[in-house]
N, C-alpha and C. Protein backbone atom coordinates (compact mmCIF):
# COMPACT_ATOMS: atom_id res chain seq x y z
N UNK A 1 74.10 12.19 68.30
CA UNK A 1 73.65 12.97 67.17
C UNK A 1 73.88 12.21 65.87
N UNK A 2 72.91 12.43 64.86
CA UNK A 2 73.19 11.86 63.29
C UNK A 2 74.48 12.56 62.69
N UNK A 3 75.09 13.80 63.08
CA UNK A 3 75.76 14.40 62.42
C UNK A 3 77.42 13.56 62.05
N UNK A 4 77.86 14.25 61.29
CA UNK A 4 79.18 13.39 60.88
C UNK A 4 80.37 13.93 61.52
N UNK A 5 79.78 15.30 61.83
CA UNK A 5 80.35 16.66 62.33
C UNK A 5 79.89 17.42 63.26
N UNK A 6 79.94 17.35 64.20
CA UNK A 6 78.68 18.26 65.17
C UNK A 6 79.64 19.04 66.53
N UNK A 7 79.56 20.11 67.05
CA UNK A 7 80.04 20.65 68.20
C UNK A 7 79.73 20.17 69.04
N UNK A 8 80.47 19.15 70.13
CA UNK A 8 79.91 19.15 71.16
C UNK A 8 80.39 20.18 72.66
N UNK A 9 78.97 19.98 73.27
CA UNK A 9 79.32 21.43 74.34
C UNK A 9 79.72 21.55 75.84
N UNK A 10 80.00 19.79 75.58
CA UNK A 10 80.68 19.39 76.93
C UNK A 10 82.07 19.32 76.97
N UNK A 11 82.96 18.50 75.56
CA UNK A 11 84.30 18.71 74.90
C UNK A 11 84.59 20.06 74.70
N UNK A 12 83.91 21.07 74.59
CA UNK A 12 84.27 22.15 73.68
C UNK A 12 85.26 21.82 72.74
N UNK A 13 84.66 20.78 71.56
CA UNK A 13 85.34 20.64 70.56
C UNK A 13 84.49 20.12 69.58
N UNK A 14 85.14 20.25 68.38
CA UNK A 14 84.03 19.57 67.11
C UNK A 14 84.77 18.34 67.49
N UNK A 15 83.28 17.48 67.10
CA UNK A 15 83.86 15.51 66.69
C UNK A 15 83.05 15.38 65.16
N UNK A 16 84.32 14.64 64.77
CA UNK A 16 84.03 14.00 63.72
C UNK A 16 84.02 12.79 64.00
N UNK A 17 82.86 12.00 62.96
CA UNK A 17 82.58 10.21 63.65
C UNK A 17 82.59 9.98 62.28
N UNK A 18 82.65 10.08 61.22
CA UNK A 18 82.57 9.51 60.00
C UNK A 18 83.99 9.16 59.37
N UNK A 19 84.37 8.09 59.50
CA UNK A 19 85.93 7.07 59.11
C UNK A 19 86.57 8.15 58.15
N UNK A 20 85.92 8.76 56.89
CA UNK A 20 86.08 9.58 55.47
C UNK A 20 86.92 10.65 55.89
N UNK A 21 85.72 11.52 56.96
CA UNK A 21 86.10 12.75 57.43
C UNK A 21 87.31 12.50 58.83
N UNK A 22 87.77 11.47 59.35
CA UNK A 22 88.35 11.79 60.07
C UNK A 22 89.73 11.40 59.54
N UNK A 23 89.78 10.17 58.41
CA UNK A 23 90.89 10.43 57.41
C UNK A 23 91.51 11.98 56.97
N UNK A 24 90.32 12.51 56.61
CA UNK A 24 90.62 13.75 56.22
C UNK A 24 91.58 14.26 57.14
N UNK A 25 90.77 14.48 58.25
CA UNK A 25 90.73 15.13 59.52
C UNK A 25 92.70 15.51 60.30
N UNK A 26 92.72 13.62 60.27
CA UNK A 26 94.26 13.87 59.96
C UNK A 26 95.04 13.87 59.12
N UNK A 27 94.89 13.89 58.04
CA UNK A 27 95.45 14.47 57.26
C UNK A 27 95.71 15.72 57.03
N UNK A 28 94.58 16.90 56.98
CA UNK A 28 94.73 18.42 56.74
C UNK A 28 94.65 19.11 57.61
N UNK A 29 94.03 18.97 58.71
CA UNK A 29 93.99 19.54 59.95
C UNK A 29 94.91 19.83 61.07
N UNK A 30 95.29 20.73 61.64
CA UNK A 30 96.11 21.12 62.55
C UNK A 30 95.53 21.27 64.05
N UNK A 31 96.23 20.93 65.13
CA UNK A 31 95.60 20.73 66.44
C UNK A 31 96.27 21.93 67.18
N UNK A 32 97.23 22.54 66.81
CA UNK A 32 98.28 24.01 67.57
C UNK A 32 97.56 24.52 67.75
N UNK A 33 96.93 24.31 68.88
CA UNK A 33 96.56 25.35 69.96
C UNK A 33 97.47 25.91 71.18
N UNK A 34 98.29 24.73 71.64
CA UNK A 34 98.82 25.12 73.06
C UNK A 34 99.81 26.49 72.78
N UNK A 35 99.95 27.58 73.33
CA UNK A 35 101.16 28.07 73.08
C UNK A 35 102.34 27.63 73.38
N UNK A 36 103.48 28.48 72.23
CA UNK A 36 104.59 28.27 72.44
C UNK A 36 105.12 28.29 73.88
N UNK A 37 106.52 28.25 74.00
CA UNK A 37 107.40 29.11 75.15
C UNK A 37 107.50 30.68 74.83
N UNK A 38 107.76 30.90 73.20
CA UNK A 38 107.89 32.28 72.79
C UNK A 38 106.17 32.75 73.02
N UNK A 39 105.31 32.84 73.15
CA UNK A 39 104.40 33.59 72.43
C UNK A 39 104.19 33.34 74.44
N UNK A 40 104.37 32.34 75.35
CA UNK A 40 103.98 32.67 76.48
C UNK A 40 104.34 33.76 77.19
N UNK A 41 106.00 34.19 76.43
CA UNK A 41 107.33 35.26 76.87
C UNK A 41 106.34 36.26 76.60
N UNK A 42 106.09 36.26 75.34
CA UNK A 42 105.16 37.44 74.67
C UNK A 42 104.41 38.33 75.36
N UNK A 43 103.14 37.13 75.92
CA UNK A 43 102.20 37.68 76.51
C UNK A 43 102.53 37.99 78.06
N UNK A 44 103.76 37.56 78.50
CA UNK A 44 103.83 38.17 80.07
C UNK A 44 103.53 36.86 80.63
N UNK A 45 103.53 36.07 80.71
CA UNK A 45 103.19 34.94 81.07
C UNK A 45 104.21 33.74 81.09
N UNK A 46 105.83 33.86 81.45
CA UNK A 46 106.33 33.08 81.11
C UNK A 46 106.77 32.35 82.00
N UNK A 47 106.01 32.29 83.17
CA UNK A 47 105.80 31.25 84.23
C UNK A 47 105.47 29.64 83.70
N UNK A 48 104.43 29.73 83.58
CA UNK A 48 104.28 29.02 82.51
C UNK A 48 104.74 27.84 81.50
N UNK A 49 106.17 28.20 81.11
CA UNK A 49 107.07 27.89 79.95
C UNK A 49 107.04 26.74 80.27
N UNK A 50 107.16 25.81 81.59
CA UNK A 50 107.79 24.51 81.81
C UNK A 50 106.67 23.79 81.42
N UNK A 51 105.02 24.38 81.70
CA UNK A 51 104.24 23.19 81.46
C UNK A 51 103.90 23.99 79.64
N UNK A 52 104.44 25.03 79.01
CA UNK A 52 103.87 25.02 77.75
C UNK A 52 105.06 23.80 76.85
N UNK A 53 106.26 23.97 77.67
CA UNK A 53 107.50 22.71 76.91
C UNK A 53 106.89 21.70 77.33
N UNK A 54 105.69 20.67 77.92
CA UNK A 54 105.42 19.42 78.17
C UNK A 54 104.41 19.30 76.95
N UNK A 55 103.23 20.28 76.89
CA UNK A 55 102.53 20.41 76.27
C UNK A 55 102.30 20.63 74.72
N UNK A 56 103.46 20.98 74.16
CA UNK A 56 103.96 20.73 72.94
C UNK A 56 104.15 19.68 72.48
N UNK A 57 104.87 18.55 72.98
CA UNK A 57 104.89 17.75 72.76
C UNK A 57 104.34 16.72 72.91
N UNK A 58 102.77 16.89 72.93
CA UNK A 58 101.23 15.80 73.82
C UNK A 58 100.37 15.90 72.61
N UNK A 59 99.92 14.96 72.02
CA UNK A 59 98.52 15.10 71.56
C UNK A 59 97.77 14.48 72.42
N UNK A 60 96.73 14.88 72.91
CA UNK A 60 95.54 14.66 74.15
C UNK A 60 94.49 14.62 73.40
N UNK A 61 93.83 13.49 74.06
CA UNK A 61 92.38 12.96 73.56
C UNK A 61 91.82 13.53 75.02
N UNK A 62 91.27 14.48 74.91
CA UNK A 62 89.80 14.65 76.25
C UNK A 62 88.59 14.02 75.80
């Protein structure tokens, strides 16, 4: 795609390809998605906890 910014729908993620915007990108942008250990407790789900403690600490390129 020409875009600088575009969704793609195979990543299910936005990419940015433009050097400017991806300066930006890390700079202001936040990637916290994975849940906590607390918010896994939360939801009932705290099976879980061992791979949400690996996962905290990963930034992953898919």
């Amino acid at each position: 795609t020409e875009d600088p910014v575009h969704w793609d729908h195979f990543l299910h993620a936005w990419v940015v390809t433009r050097y400017a915007d991806v300066v930006t990108v890390f700079q202001r942008f936040s990637a916290n998605r994975t849940p906590t250990p607390e918010q896994l407790t939360a939801l009932g789900l705290s099976s879980l906890t061992p791979l949400a403690q690996v996962m905290v600490r990963q930034m992953l390129f898919l």
